[in-house]
PDB file of N, CA and C in Angstrom:
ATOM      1  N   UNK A   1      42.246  26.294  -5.957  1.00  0.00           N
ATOM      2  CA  UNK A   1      41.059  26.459  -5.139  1.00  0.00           C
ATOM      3  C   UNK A   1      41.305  27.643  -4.200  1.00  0.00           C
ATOM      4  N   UNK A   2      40.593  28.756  -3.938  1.00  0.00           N
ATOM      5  CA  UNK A   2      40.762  29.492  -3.274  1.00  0.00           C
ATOM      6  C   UNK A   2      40.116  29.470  -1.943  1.00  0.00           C
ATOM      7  N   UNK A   3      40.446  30.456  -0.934  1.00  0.00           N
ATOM      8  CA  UNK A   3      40.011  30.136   0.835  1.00  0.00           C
ATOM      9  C   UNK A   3      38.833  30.416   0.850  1.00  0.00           C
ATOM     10  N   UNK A   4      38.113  30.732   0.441  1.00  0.00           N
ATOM     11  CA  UNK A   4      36.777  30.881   0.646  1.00  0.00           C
ATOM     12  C   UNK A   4      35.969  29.435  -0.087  1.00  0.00           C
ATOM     13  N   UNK A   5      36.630  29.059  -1.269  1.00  0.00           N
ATOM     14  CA  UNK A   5      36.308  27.723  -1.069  1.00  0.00           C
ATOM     15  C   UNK A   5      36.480  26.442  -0.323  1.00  0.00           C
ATOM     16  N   UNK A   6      37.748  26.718   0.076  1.00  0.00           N
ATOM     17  CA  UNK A   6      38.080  25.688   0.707  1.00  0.00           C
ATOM     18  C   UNK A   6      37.833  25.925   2.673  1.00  0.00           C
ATOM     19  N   UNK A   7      36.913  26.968   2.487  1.00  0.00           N
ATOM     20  CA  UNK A   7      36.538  27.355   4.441  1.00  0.00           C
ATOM     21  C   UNK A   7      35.276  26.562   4.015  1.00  0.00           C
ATOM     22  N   UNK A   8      34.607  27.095   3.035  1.00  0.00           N
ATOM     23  CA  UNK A   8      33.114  26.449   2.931  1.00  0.00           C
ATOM     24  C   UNK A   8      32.901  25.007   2.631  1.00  0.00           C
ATOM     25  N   UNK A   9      33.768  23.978   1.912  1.00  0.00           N
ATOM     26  CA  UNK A   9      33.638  22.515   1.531  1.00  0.00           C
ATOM     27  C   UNK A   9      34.401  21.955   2.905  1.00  0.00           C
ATOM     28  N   UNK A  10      35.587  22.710   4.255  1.00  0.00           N
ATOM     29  CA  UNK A  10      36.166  22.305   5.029  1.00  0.00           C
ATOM     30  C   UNK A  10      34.568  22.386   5.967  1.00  0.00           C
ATOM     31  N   UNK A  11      33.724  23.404   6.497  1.00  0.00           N
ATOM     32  CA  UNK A  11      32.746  23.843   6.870  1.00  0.00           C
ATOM     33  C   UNK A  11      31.493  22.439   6.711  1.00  0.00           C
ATOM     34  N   UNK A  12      31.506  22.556   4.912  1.00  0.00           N
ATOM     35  CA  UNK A  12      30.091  21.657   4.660  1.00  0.00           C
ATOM     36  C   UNK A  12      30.212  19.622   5.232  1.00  0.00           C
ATOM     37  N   UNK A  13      32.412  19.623   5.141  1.00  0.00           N
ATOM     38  CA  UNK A  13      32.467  18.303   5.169  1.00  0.00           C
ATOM     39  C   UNK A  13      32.103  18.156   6.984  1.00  0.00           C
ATOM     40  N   UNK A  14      32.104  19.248   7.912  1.00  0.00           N
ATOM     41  CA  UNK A  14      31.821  18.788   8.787  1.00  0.00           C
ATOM     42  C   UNK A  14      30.853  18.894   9.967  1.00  0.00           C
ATOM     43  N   UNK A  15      29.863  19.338   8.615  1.00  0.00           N
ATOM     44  CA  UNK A  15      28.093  19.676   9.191  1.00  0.00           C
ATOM     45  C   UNK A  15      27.873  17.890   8.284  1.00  0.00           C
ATOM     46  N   UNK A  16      28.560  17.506   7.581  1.00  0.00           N
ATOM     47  CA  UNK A  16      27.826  16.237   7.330  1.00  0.00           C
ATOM     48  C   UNK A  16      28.856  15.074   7.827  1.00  0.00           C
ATOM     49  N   UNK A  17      29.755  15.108   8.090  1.00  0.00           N
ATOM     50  CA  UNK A  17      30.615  13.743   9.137  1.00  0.00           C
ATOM     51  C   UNK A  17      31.109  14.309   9.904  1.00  0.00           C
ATOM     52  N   UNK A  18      30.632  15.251  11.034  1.00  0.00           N
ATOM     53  CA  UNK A  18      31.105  15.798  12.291  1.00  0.00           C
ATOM     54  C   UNK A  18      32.628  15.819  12.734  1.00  0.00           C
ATOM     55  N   UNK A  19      32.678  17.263  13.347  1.00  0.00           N
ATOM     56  CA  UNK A  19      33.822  17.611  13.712  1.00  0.00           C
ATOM     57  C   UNK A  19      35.475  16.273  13.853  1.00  0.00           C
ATOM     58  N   UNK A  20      34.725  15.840  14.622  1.00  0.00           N
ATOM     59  CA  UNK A  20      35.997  14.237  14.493  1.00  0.00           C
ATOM     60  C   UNK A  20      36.121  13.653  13.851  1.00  0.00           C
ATOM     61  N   UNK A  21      35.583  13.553  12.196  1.00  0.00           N
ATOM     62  CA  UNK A  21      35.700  12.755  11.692  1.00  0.00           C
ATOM     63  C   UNK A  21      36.611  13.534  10.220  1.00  0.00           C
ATOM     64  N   UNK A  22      36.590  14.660  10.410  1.00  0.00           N
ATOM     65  CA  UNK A  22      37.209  15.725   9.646  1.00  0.00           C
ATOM     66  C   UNK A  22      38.723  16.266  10.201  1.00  0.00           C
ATOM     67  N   UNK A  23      39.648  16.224   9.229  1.00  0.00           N
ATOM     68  CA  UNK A  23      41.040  16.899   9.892  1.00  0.00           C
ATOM     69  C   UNK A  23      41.633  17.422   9.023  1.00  0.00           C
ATOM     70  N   UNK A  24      42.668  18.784   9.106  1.00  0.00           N
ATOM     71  CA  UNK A  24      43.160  19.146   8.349  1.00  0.00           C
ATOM     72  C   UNK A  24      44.331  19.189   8.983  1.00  0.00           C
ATOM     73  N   UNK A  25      44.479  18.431  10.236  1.00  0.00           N
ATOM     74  CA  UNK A  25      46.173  19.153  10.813  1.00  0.00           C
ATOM     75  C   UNK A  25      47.315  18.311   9.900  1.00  0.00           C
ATOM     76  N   UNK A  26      48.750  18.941   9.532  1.00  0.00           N
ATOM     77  CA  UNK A  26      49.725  18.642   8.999  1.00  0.00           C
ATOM     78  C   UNK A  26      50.248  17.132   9.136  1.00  0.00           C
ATOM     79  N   UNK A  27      50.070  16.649  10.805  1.00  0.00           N
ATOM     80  CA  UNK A  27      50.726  15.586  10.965  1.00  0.00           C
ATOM     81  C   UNK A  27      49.940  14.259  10.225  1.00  0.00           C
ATOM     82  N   UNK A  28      48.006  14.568  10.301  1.00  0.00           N
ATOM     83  CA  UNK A  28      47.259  13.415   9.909  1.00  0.00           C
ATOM     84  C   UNK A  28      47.740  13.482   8.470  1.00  0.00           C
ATOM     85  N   UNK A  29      47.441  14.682   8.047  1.00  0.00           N
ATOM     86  CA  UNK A  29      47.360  15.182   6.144  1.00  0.00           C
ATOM     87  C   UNK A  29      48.968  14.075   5.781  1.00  0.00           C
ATOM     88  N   UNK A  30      49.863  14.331   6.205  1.00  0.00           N
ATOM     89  CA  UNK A  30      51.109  13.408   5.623  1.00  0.00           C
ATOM     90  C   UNK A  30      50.932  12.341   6.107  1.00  0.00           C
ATOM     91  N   UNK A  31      50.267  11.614   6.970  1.00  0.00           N
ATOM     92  CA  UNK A  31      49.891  10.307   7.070  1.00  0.00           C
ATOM     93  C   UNK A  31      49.078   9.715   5.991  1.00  0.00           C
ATOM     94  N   UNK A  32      48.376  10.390   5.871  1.00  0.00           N
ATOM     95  CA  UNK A  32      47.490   9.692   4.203  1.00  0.00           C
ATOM     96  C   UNK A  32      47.913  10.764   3.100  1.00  0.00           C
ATOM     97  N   UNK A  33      49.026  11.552   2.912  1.00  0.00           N
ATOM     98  CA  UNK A  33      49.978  11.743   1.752  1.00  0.00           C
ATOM     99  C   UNK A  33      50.699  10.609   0.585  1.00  0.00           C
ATOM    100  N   UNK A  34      50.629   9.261   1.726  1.00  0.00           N
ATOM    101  CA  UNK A  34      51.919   8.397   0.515  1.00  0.00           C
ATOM    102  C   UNK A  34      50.923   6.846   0.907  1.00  0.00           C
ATOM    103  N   UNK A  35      51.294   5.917  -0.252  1.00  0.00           N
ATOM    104  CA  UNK A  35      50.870   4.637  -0.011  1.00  0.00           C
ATOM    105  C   UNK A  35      52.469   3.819  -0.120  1.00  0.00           C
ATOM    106  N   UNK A  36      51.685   2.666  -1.232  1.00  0.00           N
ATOM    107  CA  UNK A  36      53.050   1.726  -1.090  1.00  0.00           C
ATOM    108  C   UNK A  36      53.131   1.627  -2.548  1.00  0.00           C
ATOM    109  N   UNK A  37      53.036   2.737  -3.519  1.00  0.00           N
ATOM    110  CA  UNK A  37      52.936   2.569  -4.681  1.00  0.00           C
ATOM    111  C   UNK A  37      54.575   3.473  -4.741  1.00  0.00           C
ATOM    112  N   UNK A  38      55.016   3.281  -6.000  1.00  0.00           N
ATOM    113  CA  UNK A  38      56.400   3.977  -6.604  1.00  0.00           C
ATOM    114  C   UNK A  38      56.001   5.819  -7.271  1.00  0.00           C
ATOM    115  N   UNK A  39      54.852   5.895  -7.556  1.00  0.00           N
ATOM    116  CA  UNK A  39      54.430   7.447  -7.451  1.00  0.00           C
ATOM    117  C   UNK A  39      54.986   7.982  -5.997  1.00  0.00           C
ATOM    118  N   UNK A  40      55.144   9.638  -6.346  1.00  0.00           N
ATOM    119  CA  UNK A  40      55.178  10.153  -5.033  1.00  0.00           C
ATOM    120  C   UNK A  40      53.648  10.724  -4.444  1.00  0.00           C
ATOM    121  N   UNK A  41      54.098  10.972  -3.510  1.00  0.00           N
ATOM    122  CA  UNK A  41      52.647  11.189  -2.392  1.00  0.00           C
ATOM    123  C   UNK A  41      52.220  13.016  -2.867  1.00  0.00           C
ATOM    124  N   UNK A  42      51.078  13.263  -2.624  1.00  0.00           N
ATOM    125  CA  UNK A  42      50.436  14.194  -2.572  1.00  0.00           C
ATOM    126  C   UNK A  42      49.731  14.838  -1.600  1.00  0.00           C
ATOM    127  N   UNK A  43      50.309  15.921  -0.747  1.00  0.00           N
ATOM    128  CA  UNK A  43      49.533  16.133   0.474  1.00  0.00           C
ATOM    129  C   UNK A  43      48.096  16.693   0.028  1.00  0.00           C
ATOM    130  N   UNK A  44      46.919  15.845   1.252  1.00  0.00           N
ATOM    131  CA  UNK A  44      45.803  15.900   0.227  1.00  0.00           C
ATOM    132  C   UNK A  44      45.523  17.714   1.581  1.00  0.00           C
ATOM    133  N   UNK A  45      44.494  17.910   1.413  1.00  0.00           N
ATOM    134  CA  UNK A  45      43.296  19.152   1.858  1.00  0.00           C
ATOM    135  C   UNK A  45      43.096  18.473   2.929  1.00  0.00           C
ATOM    136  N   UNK A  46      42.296  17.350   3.180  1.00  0.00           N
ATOM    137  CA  UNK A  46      41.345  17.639   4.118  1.00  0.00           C
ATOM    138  C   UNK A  46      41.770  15.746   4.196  1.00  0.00           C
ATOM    139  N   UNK A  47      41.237  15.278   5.382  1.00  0.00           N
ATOM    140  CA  UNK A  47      41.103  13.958   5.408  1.00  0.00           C
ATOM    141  C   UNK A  47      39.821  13.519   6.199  1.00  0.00           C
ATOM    142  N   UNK A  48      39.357  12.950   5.569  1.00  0.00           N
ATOM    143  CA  UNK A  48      37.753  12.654   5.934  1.00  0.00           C
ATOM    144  C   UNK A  48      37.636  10.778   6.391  1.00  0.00           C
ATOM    145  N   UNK A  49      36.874  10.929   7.657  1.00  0.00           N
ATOM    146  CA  UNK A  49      36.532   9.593   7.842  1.00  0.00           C
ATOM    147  C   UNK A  49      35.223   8.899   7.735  1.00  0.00           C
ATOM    148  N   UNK A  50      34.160   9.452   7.279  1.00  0.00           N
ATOM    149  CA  UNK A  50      32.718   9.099   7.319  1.00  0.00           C
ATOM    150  C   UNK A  50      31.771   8.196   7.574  1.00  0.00           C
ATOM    151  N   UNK A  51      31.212   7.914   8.428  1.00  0.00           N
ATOM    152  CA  UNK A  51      30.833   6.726   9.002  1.00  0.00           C
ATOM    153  C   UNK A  51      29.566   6.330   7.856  1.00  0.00           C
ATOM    154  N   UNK A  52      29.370   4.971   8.263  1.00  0.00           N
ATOM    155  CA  UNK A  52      28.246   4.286   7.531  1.00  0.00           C
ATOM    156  C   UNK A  52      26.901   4.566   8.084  1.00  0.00           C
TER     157      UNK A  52
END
């Protein structure tokens, strides 16, 4: 994925679940990187919280 995609879907996720509910900093991103499964973790892009 290149930066211009990923400024514009980082951009669109947070004209539709507002600024706080959107994060890309390092420390959240490796918090929801790993579960409790025996796969390894994948640091994701973006972590989204979206309300109902």
């Amino acid at each position: 994925m290149n930066h211009f995609m990923n400024t514009e879907i980082y951009s669109n996720l947070i004209k539709i679940c507002g600024a706080k509910n959107v994060s890309k900093s390092t420390k959240i991103l490796k918090s929801y990187s790993r579960d409790l499964s025996f796969f390894p973790g994948k640091l994701p892009i973006y972590v989204v919280w979206p309300k109902t």
